[in-house]
N, C-alpha and C. Protein backbone atom coordinates (compact mmCIF):
# COMPACT_ATOMS: atom_id res chain seq x y z
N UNK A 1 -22.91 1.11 6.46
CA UNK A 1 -21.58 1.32 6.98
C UNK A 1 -20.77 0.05 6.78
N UNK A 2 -19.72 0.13 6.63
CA UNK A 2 -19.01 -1.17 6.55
C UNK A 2 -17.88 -1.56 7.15
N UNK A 3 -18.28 -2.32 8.30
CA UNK A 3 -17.40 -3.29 8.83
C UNK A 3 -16.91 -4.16 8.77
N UNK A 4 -16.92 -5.02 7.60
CA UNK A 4 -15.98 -5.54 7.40
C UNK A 4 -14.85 -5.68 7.39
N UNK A 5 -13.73 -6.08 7.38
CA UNK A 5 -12.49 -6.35 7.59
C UNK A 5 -12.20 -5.56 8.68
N UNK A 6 -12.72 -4.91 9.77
CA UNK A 6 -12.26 -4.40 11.01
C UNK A 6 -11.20 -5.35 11.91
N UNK A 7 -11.87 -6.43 11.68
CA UNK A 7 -10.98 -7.62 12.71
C UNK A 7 -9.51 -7.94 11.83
N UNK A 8 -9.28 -8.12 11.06
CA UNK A 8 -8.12 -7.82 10.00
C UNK A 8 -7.13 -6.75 10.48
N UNK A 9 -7.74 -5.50 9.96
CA UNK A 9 -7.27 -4.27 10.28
C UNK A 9 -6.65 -4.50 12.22
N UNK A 10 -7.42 -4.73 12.76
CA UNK A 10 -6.72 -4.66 14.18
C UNK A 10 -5.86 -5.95 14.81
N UNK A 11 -5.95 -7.37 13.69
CA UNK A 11 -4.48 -7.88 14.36
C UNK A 11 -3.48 -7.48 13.65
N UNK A 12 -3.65 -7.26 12.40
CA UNK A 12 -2.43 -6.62 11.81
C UNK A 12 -1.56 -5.72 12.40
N UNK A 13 -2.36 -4.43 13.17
CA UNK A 13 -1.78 -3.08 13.94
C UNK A 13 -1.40 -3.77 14.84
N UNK A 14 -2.35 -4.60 15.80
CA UNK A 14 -1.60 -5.37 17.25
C UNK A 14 -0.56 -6.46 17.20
N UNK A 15 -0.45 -7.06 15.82
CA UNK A 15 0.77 -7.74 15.47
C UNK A 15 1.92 -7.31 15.17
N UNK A 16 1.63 -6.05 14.62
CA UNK A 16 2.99 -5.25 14.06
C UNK A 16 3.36 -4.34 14.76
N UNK A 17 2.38 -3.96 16.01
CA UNK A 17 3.41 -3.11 17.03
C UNK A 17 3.98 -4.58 18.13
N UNK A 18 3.68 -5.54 18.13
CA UNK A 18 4.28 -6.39 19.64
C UNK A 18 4.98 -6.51 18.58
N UNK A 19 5.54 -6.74 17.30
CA UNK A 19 6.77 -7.19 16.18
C UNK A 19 7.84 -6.00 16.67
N UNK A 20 7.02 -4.39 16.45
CA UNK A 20 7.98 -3.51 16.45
C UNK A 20 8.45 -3.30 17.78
N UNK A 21 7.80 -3.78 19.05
CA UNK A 21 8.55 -3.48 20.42
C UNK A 21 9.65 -4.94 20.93
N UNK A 22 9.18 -5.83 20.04
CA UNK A 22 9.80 -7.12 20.35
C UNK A 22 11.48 -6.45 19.18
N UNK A 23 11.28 -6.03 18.24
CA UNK A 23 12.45 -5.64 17.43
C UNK A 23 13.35 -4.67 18.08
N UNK A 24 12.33 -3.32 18.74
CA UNK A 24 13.47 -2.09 19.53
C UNK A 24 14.07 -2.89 20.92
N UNK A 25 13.56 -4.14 21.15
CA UNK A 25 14.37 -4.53 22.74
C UNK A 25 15.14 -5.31 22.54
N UNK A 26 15.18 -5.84 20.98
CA UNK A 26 16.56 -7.01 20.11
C UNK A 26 17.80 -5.92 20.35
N UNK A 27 17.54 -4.78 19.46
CA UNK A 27 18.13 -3.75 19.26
C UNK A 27 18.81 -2.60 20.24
N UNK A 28 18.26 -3.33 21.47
CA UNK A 28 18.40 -2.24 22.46
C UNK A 28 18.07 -1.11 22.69
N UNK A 29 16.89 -0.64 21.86
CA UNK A 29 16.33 0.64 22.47
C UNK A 29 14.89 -0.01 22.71
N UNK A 30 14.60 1.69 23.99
CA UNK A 30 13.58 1.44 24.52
C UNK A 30 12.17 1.89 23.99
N UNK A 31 11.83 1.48 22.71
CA UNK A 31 10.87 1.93 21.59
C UNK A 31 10.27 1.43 20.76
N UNK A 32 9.32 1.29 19.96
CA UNK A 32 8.33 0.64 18.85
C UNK A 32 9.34 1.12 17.29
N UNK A 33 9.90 -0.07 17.11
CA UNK A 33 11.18 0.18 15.87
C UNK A 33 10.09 -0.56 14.78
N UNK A 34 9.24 0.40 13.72
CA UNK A 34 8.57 -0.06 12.85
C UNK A 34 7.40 -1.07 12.74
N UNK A 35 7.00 -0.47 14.04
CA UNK A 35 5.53 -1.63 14.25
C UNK A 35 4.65 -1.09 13.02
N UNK A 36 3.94 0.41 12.50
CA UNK A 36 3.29 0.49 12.13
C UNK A 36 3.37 0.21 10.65
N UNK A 37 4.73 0.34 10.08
CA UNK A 37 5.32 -0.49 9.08
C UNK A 37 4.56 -1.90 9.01
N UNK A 38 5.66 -2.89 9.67
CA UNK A 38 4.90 -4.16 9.60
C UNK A 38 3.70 -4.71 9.77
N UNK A 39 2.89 -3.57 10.29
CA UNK A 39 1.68 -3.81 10.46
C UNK A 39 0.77 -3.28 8.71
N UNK A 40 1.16 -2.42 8.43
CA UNK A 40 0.70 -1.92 6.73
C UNK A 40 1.40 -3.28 6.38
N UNK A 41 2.40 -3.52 5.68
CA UNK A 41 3.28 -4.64 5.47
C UNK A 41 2.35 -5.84 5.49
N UNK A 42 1.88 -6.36 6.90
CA UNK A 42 0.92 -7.39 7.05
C UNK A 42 -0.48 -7.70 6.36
N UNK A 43 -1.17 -6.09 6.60
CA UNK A 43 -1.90 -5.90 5.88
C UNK A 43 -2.45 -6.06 4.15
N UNK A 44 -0.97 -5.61 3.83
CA UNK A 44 -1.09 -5.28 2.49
C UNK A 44 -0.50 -6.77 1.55
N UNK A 45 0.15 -7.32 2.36
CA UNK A 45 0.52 -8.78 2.13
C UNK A 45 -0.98 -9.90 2.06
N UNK A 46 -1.47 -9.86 3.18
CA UNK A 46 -2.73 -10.74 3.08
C UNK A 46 -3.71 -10.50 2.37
N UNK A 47 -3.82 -8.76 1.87
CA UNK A 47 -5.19 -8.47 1.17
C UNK A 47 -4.41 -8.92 -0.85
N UNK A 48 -2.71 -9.06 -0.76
CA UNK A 48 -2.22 -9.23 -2.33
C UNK A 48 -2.66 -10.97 -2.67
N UNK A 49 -2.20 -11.88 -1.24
CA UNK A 49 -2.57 -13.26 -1.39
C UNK A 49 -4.09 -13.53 -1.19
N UNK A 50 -4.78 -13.09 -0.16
CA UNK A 50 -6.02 -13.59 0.03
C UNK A 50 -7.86 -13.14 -0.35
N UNK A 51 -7.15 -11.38 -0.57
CA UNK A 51 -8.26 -10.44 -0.61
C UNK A 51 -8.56 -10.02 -2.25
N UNK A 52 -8.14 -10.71 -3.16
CA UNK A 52 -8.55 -11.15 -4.23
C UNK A 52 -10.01 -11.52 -4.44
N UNK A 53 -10.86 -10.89 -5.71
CA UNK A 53 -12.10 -11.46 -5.74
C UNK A 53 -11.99 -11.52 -7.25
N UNK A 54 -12.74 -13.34 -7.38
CA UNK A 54 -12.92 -13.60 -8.58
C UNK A 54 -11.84 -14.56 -8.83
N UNK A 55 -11.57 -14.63 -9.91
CA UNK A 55 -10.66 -16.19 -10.46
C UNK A 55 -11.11 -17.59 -9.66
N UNK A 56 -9.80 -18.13 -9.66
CA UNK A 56 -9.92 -19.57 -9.29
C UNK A 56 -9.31 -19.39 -7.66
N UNK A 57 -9.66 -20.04 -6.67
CA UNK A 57 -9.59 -19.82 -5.20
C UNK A 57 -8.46 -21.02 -5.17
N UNK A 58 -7.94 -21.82 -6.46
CA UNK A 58 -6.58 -22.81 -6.27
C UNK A 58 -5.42 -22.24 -5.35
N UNK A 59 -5.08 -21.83 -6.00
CA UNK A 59 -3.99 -21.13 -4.98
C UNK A 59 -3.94 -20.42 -3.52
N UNK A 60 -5.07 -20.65 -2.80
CA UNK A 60 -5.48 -19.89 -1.94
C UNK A 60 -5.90 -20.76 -0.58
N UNK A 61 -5.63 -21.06 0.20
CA UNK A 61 -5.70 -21.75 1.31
C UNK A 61 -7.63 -21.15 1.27
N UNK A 62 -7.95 -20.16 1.59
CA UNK A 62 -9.72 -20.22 1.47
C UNK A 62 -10.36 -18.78 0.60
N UNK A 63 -11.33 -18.90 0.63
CA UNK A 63 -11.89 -17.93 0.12
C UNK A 63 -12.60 -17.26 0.49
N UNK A 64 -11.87 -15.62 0.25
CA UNK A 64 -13.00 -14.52 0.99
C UNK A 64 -14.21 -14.36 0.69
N UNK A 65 -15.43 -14.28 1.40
CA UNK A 65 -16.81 -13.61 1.00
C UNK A 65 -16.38 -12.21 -0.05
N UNK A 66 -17.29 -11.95 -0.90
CA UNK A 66 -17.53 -10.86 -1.72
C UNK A 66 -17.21 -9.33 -0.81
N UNK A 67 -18.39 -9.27 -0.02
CA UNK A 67 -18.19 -8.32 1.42
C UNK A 67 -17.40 -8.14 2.35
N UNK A 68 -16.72 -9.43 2.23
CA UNK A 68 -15.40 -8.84 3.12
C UNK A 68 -13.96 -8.66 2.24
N UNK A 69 -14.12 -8.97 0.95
CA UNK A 69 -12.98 -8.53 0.53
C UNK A 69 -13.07 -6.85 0.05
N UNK A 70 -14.48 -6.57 -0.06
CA UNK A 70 -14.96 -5.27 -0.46
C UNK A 70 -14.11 -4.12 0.95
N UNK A 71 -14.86 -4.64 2.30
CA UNK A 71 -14.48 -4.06 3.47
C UNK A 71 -13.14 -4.16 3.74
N UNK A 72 -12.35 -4.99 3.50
CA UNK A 72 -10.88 -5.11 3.82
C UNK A 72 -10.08 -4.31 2.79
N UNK A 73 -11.03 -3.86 1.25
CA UNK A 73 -9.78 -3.18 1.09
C UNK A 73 -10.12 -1.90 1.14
N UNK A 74 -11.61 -1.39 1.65
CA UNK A 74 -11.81 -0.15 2.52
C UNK A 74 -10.73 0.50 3.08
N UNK A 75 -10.88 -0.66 4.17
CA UNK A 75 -9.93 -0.15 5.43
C UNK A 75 -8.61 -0.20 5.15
N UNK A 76 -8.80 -1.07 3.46
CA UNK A 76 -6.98 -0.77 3.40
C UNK A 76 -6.70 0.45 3.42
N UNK A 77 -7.57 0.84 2.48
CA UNK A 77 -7.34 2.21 1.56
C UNK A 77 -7.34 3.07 2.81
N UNK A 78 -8.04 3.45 3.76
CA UNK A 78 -8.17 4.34 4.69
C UNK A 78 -7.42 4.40 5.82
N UNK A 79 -6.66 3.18 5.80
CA UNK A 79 -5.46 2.26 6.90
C UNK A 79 -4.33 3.34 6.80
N UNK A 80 -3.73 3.43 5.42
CA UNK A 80 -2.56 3.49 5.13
C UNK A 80 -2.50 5.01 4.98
N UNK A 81 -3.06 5.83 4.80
CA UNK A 81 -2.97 7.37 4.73
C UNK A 81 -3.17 7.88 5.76
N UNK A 82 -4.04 7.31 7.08
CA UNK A 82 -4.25 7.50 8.27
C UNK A 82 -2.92 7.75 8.94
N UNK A 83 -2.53 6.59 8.96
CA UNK A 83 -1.39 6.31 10.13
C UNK A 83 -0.18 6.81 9.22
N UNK A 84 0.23 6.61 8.12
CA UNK A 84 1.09 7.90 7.65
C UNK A 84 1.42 9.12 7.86
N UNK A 85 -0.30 9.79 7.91
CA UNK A 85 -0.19 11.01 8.20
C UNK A 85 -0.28 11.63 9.77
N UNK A 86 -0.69 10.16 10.84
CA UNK A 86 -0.04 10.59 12.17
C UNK A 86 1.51 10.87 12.14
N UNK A 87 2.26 9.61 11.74
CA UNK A 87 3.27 9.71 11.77
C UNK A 87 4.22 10.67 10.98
N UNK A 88 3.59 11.35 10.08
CA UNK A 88 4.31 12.13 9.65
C UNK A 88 4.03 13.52 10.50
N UNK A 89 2.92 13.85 10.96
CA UNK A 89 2.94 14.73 12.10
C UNK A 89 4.02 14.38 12.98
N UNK A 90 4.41 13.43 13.72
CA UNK A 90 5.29 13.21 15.10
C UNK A 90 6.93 13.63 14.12
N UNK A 91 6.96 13.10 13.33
CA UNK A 91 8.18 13.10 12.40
C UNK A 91 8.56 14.63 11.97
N UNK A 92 7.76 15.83 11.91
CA UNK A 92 7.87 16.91 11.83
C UNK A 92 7.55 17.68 12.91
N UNK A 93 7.24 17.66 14.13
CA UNK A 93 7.29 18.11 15.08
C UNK A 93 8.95 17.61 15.70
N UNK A 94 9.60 16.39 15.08
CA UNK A 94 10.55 16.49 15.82
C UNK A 94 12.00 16.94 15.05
N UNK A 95 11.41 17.08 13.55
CA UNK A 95 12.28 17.97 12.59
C UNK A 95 12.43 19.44 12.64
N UNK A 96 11.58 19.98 13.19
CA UNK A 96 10.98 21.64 13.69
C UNK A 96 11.99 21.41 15.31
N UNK A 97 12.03 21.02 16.10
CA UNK A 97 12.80 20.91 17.02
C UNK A 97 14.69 20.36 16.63
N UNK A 98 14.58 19.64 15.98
CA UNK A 98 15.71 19.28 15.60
C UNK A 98 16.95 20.28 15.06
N UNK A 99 16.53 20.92 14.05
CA UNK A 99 17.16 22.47 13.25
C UNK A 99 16.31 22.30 11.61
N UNK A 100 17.39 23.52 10.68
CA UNK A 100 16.65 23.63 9.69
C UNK A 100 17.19 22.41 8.87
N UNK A 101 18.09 21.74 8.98
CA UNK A 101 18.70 20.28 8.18
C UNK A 101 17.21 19.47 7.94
N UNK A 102 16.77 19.60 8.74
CA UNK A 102 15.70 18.47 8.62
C UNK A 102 14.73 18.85 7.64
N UNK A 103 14.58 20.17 7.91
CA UNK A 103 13.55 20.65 7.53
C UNK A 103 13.69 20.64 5.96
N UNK A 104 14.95 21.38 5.25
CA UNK A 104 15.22 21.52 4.40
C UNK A 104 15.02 19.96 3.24
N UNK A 105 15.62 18.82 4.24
CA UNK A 105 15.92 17.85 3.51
C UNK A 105 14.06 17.22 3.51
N UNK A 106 13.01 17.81 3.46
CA UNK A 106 11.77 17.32 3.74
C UNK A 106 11.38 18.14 2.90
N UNK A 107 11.78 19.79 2.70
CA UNK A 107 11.18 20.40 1.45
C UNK A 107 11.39 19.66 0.35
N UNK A 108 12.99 19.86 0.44
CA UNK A 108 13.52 19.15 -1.23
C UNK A 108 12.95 17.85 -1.14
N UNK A 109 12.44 16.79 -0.31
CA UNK A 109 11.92 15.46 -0.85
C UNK A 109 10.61 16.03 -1.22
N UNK A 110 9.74 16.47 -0.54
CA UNK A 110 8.36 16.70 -1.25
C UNK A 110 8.34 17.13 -2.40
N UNK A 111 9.24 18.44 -3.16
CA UNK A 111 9.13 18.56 -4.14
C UNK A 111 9.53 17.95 -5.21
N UNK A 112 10.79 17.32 -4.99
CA UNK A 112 11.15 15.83 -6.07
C UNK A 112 9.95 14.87 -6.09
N UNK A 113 9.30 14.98 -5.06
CA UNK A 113 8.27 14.04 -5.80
C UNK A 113 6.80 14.42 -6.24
N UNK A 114 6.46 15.83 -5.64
CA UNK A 114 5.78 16.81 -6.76
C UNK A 114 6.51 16.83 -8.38
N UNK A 115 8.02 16.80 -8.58
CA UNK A 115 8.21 16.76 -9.43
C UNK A 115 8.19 15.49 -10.70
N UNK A 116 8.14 14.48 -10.00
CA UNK A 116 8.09 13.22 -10.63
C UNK A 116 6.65 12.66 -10.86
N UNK A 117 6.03 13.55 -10.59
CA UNK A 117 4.10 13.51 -10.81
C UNK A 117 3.66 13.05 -12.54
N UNK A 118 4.04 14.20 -13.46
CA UNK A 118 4.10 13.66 -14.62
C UNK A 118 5.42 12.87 -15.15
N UNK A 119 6.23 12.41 -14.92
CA UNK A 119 7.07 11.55 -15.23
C UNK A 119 6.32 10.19 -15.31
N UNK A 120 5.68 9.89 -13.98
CA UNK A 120 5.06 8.66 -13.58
C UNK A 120 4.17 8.88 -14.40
N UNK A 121 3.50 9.31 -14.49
CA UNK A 121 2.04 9.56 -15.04
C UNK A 121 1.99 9.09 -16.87
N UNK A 122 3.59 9.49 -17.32
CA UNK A 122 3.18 9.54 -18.88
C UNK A 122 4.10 7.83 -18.73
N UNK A 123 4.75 7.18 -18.19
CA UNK A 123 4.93 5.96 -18.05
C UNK A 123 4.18 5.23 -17.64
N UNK A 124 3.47 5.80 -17.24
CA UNK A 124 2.00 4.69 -16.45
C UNK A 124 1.36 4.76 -17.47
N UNK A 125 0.85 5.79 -18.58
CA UNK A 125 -0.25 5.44 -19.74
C UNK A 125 0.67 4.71 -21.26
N UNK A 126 1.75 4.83 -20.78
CA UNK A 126 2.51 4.23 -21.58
C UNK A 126 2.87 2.73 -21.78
N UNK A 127 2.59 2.32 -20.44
CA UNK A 127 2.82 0.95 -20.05
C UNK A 127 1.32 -0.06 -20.17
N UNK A 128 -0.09 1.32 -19.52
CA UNK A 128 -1.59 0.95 -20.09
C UNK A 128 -1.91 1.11 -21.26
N UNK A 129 -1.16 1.33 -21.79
CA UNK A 129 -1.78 1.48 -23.81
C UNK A 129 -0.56 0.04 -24.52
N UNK A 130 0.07 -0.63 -24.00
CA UNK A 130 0.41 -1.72 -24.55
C UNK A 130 0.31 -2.85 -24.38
N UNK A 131 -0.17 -3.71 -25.36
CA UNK A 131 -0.63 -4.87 -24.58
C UNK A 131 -0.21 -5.89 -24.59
N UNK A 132 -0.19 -7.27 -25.01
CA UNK A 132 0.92 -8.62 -24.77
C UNK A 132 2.06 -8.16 -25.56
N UNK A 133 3.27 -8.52 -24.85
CA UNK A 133 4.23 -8.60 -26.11
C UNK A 133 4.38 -7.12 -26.62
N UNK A 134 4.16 -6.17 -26.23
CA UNK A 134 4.81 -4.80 -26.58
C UNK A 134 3.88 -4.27 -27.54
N UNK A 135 2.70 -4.97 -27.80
CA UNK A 135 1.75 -4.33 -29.26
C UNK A 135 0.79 -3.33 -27.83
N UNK A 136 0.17 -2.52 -29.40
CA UNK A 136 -0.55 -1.41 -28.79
C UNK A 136 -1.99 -1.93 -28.30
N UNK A 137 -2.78 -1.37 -28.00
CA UNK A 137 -4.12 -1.95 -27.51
C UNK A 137 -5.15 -2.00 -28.54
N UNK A 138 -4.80 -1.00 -29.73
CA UNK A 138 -5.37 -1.40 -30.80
C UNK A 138 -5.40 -2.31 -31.91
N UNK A 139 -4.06 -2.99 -31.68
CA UNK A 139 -3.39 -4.00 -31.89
C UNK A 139 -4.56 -5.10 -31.58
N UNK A 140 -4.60 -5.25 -29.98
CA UNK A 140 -4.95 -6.27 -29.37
C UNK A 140 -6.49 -6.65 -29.80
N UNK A 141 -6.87 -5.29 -29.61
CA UNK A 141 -8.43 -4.76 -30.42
C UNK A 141 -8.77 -5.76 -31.34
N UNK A 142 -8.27 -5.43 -32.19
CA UNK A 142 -8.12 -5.30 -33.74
C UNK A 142 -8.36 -7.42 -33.94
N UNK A 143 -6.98 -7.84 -33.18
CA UNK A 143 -6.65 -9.08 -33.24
C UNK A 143 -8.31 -9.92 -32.91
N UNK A 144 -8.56 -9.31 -32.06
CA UNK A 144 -9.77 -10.04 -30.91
C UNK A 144 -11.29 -10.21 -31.52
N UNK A 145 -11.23 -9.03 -32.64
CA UNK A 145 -12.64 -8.80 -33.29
C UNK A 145 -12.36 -9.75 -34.54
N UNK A 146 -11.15 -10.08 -35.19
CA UNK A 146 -11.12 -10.72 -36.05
C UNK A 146 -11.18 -12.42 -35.69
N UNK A 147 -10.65 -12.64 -34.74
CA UNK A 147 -11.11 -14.01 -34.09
C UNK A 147 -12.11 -14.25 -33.44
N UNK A 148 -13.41 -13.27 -33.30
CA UNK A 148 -14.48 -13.57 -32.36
C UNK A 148 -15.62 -13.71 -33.97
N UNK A 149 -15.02 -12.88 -35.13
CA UNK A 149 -16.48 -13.06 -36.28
C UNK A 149 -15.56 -13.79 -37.45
């Protein structure tokens, strides 16, 4: 089982909700204004600077164990779809109460971005099949075998 990065995972959430209740009482309401935000945010910030494995640890105030950078980005991965998908429950229970405006404007976003599925998709293999400088990967291939014999 892996526990690692558990302790991570929970100051991040307990940092980014006292952020988001310290922000709704700036603001004047009486509410958590994007704690769970800044708390992904936090998360996903320390695992881009610190939760790196491999290279040179220069740039890096210290260096993670192997196992805990493994476990931290576990819980990234399992962090961020979690609490999304609470919140998108509370967020549609209060769009279903609200009228059909809400509702409507939540169909049409899901499906614009059902629709942009292969858009992304043929720019993403488009952008992985080229390699320094705009050459193709066979290019790069090609270059690499002739300088290694």
């Amino acid at each position: 089982m892996v526990v690692y990065g558990v302790a991570l995972l929970s100051v991040c959430m307990l940092l980014g909700l006292y952020l988001g209740n310290i922000l709704g009482e700036l603001l004047g309401v009486k509410a958590n204004i994007g704690g769970v935000g800044i708390a992904i945010l936090l998360l996903v910030t320390f695992i881009h600077f610190y939760g790196r494995r491999g290279g040179s640890s220069g740039d890096r105030p210290f260096k993670l164990h192997n196992d805990t950078a493994i476990g931290i980005s576990f819980w990234s991965a399992m962090y961020i779809p979690i609490i999304v998908a609470m919140t998108a429950k509370q967020n549609v229970l209060a769009a279903v109460s609200a009228g059909p405006v809400a509702l409507v404007a939540g169909v049409l976003s899901v499906a614009a971005s059902f629709a942009l599925i292969p858009v992304l998709t043929r720019w993403g293999q488009s952008v992985a099949n080229k390699g320094s400088f705009g050459e193709s990967s066979e290019t790069v291939s090609n270059k690499q075998e002739r300088e290694n014999s």
